[in-house]
Every structure is written in C-alpha cells, then in structure tokens.
Protein backbone atom coordinates (compact mmCIF):
# COMPACT_ATOMS: atom_id res chain seq x y z
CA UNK A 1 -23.64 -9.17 -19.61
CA UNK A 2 -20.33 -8.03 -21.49
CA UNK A 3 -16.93 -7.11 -20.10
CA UNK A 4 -17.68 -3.30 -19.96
CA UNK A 5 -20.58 -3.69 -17.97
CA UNK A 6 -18.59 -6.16 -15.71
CA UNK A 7 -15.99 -3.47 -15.45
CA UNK A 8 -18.61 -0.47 -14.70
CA UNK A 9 -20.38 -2.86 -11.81
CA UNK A 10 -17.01 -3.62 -10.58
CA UNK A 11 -15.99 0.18 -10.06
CA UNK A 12 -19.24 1.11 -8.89
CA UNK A 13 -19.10 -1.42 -5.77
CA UNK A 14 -15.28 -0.47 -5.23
CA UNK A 15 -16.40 3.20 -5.26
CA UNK A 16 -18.94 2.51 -2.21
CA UNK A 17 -16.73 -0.36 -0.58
CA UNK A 18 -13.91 2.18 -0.54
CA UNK A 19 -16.73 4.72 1.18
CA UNK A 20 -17.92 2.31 3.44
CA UNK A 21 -14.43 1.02 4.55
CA UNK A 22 -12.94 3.92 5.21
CA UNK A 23 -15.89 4.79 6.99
CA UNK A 24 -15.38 2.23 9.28
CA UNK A 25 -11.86 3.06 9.35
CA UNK A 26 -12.08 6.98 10.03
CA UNK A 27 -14.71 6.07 13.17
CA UNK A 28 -12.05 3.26 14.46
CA UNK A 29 -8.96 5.98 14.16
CA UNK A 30 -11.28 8.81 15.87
CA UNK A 31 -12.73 6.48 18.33
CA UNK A 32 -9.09 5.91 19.25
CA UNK A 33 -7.76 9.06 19.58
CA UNK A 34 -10.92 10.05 21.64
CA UNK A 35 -10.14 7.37 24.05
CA UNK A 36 -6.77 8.09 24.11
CA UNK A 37 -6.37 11.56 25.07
CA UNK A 38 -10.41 12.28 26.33
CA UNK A 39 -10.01 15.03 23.74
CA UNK A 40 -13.36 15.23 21.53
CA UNK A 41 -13.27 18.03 19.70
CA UNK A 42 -9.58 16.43 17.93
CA UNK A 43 -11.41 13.56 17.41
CA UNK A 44 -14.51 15.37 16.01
CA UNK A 45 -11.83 17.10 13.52
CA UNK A 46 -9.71 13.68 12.30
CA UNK A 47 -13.32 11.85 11.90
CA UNK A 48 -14.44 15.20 9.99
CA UNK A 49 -11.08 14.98 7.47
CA UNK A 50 -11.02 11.51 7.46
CA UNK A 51 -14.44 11.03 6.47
CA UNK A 52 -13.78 13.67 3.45
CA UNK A 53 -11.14 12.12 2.59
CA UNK A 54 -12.97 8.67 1.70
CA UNK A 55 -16.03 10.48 0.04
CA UNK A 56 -13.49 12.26 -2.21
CA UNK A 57 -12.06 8.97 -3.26
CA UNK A 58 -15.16 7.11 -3.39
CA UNK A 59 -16.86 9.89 -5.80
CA UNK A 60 -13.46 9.63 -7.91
CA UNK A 61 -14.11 5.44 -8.11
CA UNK A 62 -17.27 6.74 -9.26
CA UNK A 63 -17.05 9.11 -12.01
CA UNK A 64 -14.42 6.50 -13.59
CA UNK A 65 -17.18 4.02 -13.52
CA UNK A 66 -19.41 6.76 -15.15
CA UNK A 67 -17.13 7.38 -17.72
CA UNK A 68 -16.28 3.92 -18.61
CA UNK A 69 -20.32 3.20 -19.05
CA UNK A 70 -20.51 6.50 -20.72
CA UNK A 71 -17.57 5.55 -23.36
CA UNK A 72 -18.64 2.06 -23.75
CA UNK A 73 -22.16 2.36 -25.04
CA UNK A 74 -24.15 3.34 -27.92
CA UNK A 75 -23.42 6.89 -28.24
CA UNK A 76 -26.34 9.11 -27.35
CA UNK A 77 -26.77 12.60 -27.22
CA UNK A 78 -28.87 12.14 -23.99
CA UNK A 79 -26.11 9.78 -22.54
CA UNK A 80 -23.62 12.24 -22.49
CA UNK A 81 -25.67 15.15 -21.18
CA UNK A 82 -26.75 12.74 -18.31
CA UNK A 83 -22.50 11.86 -18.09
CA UNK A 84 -21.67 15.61 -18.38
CA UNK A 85 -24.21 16.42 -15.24
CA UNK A 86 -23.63 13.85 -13.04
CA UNK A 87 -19.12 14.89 -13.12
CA UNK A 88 -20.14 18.43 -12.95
CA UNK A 89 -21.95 17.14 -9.61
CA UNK A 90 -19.56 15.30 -8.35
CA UNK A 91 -16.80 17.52 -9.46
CA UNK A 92 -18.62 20.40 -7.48
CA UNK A 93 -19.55 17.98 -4.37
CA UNK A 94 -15.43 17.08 -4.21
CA UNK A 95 -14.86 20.62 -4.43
CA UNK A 96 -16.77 21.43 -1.69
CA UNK A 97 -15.58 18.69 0.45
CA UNK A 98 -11.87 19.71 -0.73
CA UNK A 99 -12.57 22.86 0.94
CA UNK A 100 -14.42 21.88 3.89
CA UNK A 101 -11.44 19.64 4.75
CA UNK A 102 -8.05 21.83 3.77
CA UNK A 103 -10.26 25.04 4.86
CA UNK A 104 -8.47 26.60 1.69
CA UNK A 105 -8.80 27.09 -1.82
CA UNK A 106 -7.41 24.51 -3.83
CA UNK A 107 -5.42 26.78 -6.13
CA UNK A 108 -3.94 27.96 -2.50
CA UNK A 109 -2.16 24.82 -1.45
CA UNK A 110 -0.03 22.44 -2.62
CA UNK A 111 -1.04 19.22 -4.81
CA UNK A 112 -2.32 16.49 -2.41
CA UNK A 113 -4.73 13.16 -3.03
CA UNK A 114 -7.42 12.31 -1.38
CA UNK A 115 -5.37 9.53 0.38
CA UNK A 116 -2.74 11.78 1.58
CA UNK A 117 -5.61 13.95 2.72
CA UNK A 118 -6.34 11.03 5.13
CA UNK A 119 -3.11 9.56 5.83
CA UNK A 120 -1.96 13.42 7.38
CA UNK A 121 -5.18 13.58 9.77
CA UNK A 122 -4.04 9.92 10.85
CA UNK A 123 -0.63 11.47 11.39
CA UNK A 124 -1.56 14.54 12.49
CA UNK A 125 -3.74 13.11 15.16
CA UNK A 126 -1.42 10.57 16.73
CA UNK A 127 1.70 13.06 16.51
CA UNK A 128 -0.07 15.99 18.50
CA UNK A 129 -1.35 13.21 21.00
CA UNK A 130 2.06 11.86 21.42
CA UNK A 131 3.14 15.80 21.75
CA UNK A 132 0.93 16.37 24.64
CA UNK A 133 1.85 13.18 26.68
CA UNK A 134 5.74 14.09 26.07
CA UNK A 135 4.69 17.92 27.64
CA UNK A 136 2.92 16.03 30.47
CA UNK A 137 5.75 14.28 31.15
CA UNK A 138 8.46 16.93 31.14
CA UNK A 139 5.84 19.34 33.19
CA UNK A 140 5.39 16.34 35.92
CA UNK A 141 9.01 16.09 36.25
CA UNK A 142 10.78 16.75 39.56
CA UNK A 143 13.20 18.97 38.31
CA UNK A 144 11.86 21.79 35.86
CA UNK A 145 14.78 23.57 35.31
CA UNK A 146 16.45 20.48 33.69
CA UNK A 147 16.36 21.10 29.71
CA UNK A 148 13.95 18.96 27.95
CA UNK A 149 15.11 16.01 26.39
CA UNK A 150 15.11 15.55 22.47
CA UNK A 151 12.13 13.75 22.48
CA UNK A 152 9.90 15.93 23.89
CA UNK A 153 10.84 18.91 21.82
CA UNK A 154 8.13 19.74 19.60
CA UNK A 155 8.04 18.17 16.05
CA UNK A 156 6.83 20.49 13.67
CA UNK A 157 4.03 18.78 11.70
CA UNK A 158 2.34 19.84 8.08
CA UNK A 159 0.67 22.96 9.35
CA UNK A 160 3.68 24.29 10.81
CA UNK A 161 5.86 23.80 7.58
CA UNK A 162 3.26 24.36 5.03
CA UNK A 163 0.88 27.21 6.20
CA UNK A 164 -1.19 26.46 3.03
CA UNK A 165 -2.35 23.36 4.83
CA UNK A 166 -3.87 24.73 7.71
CA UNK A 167 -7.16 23.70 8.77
CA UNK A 168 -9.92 25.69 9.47
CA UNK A 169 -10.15 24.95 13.67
C-alpha cells in the first residue's frame, strides 16, 4: 500500500467517524434539550440541523478523499467520469441538505460552514431554553409591575439579526 492510498483510507474513515460522532453528539445535545424544557418539537428541530450539519461535513471529508484517489492514480478517462459523478452527487445531496437546514437558498444568506451550521442550533437551542426559564421566572414573580431585570430581557439571537438565517419552523 503507498502513502496516497494511506491518505485516501485515512479521509474516508474521518469522513464517516466525523458522521458517526456527531451523530452521537446531535442525539446527546437534543436528548438534552428535550429533557430540559419537555419541549419536543425544539428538540426534533436542533437534532434535524444538527444532524445536517454533520452529513454536510462528513460528505465534504469525503469528496476530498475522492479527489485525492482521483488525482493520485493512473489517469483514466473512466476514473474521472466516475470522480466527476460521484461530486456532482454529493455536491447536489449537500445542496439539498443546505436547504433543508437554513430553509433558504444559499445565494440568499450569508457565508456559513457546516460547523457553524451546528454550533448556532447548539446555541440557538440552549439560549431560547434559557429565554423561557428567565420569562417563567419574571411571570412567577410576586410583583409584576416591577420592571424586568437585565437578564431576563430578551437576547436577540441569529434569526432576529440576520433574517436570512431563518429556519423554516
């Protein structure tokens, strides 16, 4: 076995550990925010972006590992049609996904990675459920006509500042 196929193997199996980890990782985040605020359909929504998230990055660990096979053997005709279909695939499967998780266009939002994809439904998930306990807390108070404090005024988060970001919900 040479280096390039070394390298190739290597980025295939980070491709599907990355998948598989942050598989693990988006059910562990939405299992907590389900538990935490008893609130599924959130929870159904950060597992849904989360999970998109790590298939979009996983498919991009992928088509490197295409290309580096591709670029590193005999040159073929046939080996660069099969190259050329399987990143128009994937290109059009992380596309979709893209989509499915922003609920826009991509030409309609501003530049973001799949990571920061999945770092804002962390965020957004635990700042709304920290939202709702603070208005809980200021509507169980025994005086309401006491102004709220500073910390339970609403935050804005990245739908509120960037309407391009919006999720379909």
């Amino acid at each position: 076995m040479d280096f390039f196929e070394l390298v190739t193997i290597v980025f295939e199996v980070a491709g599907v550990g990355a998948m598989v980890v942050g598989f693990v990782i988006a059910v562990t985040l939405s299992a907590r925010l389900w538990w935490s605020t008893r609130d599924g359909a959130r929870a159904f929504r950060m597992l849904r972006e989360t999970i998109g998230s790590v298939i979009l990055l996983g498919l991009e660990i992928l088509v490197a590992a295409d290309l580096v096979k591709t670029v590193t053997s005999t040159p073929s005709l046939t080996d660069a049609l099969v190259l050329a279909i399987i990143v128009v695939i994937r290109t059009l499967l992380s596309f979709s996904l893209q989509i499915e998780i922003e609920g826009t266009l991509p030409w309609r939002r501003l530049a973001t990675t799949g990571p920061q994809l999945f770092d804002r439904a962390v965020k957004r998930g635990g700042e709304r459920t920290r939202r709702r306990a603070e208005e809980q807390d200021v509507s169980a108070s025994p005086n309401p006509t006491a102004a709220p404090t500073v910390a339970s005024q609403a935050v804005p988060d990245d739908e509120d500042a960037f309407p391009e970001l919006r999720s379909r919900s």
